[in-house]
Protein backbone atom coordinates (compact mmCIF):
# COMPACT_ATOMS: atom_id res chain seq x y z
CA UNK A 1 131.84 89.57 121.15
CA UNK A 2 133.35 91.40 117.88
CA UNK A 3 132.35 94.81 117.65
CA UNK A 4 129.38 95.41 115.26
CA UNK A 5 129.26 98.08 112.00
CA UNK A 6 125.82 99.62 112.50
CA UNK A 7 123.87 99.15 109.39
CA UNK A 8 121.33 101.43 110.82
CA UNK A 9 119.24 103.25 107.48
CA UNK A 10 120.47 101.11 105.33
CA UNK A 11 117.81 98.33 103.59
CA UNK A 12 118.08 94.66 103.79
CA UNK A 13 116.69 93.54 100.40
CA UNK A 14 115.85 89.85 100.38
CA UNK A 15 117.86 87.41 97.92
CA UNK A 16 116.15 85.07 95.91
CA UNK A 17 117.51 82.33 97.62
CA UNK A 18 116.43 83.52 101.41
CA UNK A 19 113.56 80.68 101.85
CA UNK A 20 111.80 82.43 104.97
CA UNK A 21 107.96 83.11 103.50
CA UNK A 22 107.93 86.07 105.90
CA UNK A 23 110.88 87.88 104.01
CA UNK A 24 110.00 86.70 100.69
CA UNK A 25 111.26 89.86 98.16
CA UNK A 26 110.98 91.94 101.07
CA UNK A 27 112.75 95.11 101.49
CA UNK A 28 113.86 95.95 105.16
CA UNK A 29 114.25 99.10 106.57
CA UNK A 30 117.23 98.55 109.67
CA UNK A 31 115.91 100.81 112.05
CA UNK A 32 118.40 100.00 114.30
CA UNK A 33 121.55 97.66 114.52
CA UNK A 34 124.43 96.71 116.92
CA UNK A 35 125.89 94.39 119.07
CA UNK A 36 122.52 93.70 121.30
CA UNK A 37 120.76 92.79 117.76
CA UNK A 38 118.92 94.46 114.89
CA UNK A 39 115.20 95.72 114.49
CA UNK A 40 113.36 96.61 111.31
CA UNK A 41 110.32 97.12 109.26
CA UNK A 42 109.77 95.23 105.94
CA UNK A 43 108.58 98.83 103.51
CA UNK A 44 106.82 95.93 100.81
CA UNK A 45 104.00 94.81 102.70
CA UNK A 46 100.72 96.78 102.40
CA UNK A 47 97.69 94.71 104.16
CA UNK A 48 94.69 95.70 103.24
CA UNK A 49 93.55 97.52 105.95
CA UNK A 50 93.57 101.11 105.74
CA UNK A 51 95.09 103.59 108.92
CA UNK A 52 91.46 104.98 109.71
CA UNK A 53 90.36 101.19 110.77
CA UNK A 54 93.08 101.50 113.68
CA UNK A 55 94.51 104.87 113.79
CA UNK A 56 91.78 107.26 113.18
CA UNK A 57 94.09 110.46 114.11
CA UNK A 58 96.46 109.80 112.30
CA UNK A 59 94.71 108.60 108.75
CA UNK A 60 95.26 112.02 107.05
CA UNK A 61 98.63 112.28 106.77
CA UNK A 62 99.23 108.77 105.97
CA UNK A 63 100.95 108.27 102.59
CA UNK A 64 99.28 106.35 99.67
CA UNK A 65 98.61 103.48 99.70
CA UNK A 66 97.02 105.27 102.95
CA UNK A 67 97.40 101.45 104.54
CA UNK A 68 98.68 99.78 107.41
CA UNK A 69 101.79 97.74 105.87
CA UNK A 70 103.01 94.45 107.76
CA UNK A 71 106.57 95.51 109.24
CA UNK A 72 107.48 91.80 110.03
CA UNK A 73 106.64 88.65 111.83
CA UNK A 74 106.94 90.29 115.48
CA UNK A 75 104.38 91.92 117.83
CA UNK A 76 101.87 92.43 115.00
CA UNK A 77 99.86 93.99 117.57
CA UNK A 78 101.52 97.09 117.97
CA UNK A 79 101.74 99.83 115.53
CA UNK A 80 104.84 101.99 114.44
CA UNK A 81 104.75 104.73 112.75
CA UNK A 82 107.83 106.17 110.38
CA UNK A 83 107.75 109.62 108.51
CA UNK A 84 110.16 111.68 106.38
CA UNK A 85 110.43 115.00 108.19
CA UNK A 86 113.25 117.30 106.18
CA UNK A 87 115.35 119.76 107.87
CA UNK A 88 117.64 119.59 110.77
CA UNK A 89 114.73 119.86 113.56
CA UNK A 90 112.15 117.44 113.72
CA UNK A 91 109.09 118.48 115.91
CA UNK A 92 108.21 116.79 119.12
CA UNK A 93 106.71 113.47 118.79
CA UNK A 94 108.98 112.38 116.15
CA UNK A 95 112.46 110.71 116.69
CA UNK A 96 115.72 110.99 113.71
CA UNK A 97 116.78 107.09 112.82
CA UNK A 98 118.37 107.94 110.05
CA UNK A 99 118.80 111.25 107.76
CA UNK A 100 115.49 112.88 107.00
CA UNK A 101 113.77 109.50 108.67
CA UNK A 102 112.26 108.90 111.92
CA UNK A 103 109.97 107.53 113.88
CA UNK A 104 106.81 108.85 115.39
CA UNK A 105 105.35 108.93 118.32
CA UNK A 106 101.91 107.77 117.99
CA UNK A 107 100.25 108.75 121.42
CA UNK A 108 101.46 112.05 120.11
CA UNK A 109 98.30 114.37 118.97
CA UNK A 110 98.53 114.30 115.23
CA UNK A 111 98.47 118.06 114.58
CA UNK A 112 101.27 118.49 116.56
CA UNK A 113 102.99 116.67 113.68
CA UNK A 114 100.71 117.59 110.71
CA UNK A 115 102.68 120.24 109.92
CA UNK A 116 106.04 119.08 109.85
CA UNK A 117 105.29 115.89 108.20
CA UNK A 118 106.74 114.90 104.76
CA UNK A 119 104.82 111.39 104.67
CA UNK A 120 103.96 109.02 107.12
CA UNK A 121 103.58 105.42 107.20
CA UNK A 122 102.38 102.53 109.69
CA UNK A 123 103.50 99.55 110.31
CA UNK A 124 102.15 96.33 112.20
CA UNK A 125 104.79 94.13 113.45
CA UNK A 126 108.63 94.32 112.80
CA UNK A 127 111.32 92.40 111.93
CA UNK A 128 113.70 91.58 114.62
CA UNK A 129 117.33 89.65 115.12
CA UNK A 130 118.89 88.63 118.29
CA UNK A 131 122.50 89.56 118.67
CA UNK A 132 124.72 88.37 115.70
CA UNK A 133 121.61 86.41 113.83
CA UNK A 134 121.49 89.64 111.37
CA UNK A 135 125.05 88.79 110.59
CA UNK A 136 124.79 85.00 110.30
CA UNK A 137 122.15 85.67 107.65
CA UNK A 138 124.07 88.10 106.04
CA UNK A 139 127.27 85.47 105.95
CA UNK A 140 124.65 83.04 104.35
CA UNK A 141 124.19 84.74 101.49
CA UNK A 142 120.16 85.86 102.73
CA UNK A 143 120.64 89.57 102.17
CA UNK A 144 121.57 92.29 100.48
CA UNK A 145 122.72 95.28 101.90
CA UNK A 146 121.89 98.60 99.95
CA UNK A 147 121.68 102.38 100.74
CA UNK A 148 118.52 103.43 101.66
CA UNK A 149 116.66 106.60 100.17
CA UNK A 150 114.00 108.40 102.00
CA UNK A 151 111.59 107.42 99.35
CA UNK A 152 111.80 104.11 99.98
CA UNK A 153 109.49 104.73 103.43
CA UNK A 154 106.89 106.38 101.19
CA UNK A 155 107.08 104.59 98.09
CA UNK A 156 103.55 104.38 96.65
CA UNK A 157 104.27 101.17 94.94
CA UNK A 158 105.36 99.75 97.22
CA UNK A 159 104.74 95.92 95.66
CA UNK A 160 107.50 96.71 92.80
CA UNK A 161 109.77 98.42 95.92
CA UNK A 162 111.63 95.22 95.43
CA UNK A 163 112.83 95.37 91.68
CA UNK A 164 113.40 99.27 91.80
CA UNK A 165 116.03 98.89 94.92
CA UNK A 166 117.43 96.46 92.93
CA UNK A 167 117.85 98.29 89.59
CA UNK A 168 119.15 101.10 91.29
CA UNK A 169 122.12 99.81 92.52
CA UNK A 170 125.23 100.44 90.33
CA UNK A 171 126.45 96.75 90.34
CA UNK A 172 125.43 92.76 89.27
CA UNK A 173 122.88 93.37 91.76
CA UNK A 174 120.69 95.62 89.22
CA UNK A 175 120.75 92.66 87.47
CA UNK A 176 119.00 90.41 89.78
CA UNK A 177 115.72 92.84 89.69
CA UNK A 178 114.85 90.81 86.99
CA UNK A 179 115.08 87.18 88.15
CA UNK A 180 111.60 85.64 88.05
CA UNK A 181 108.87 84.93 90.80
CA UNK A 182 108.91 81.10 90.00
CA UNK A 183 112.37 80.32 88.39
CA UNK A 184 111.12 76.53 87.36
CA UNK A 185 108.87 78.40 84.77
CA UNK A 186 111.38 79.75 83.27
């Protein structure tokens, strides 16, 4: 097997063309990503129910929308958590993916974390590729790959997450923010 770049922390942003309903304009954080296959959480997905229903604990430091958001199509019976915790040191219970962002620990007692916490956010489910599926996709045309921002994880609208990844990038690909829901109305 060829060796695989890590795209770990960087965001898959759906194409229009990608015709999976699950990944529909969805903006996925690559949590992590190499040669044994790729895990995620889609960051554009709020459901409506809120962290208190589930995770009681932990609903005051959840970010607004202070909602569980649906991190994919896998194992949408388990619960992730992800904050933003800046520094160098992140406190126990909390785990660096990438730059300031991490993952929590949620049998961890939630003021051992309060503190430290920048913003938190939970996630049903995740998005998951076996090994080299990511990259088929990719090769298709299904993605794009963009630098992530720690904002992203805590974006409070996160329904127009979408268009603003795509505007922010410094290429054709701004351009694309703008193509329409339903292109046959147009």
């Amino acid at each position: 097997m060829t060796e695989v770049s890590s795209l770990t922390g960087r965001l898959l942003v759906a194409t229009p063309a990608l015709a999976d309903p699950n990944f529909d304009r969805a903006v996925v954080l690559l949590l992590d990503h190499d040669d044994e296959g790729s895990l995620g959480v889609v960051l554009n997905r709020p459901t409506p129910v809120g962290v208190g229903d589930i995770l009681e604990g932990w609903a005051p430091l959840a970010g607004e929308p202070d909602v569980v958001f649906q991190g994919g199509p896998v194992s949408l019976d388990a619960a992730l958590g992800l904050a933003v915790i800046p520094g160098d040191e992140g406190p126990l219970g909390w785990r660096r993916v990438y730059g300031a962002i991490g993952l929590v620990d949620l049998e961890t007692p939630p003021e051992l974390l309060a503190a430290a916490l920048g913003s938190l956010r939970i996630f049903a489910g995740y998005a998951g590729w076996g090994p080299g599926q990511l990259e088929d996709e990719l090769a298709e045309g299904a993605w794009f790959v963009v630098d992530s921002e720690p904002g992203d994880v805590s974006s409070p609208r996160p329904e127009s997450l979408w268009r603003e990844v795509l505007r922010r990038q410094r290429s054709e690909l701004a351009m694309i923010a703008t193509y329409p829901d339903d292109p046959s109305l147009n």
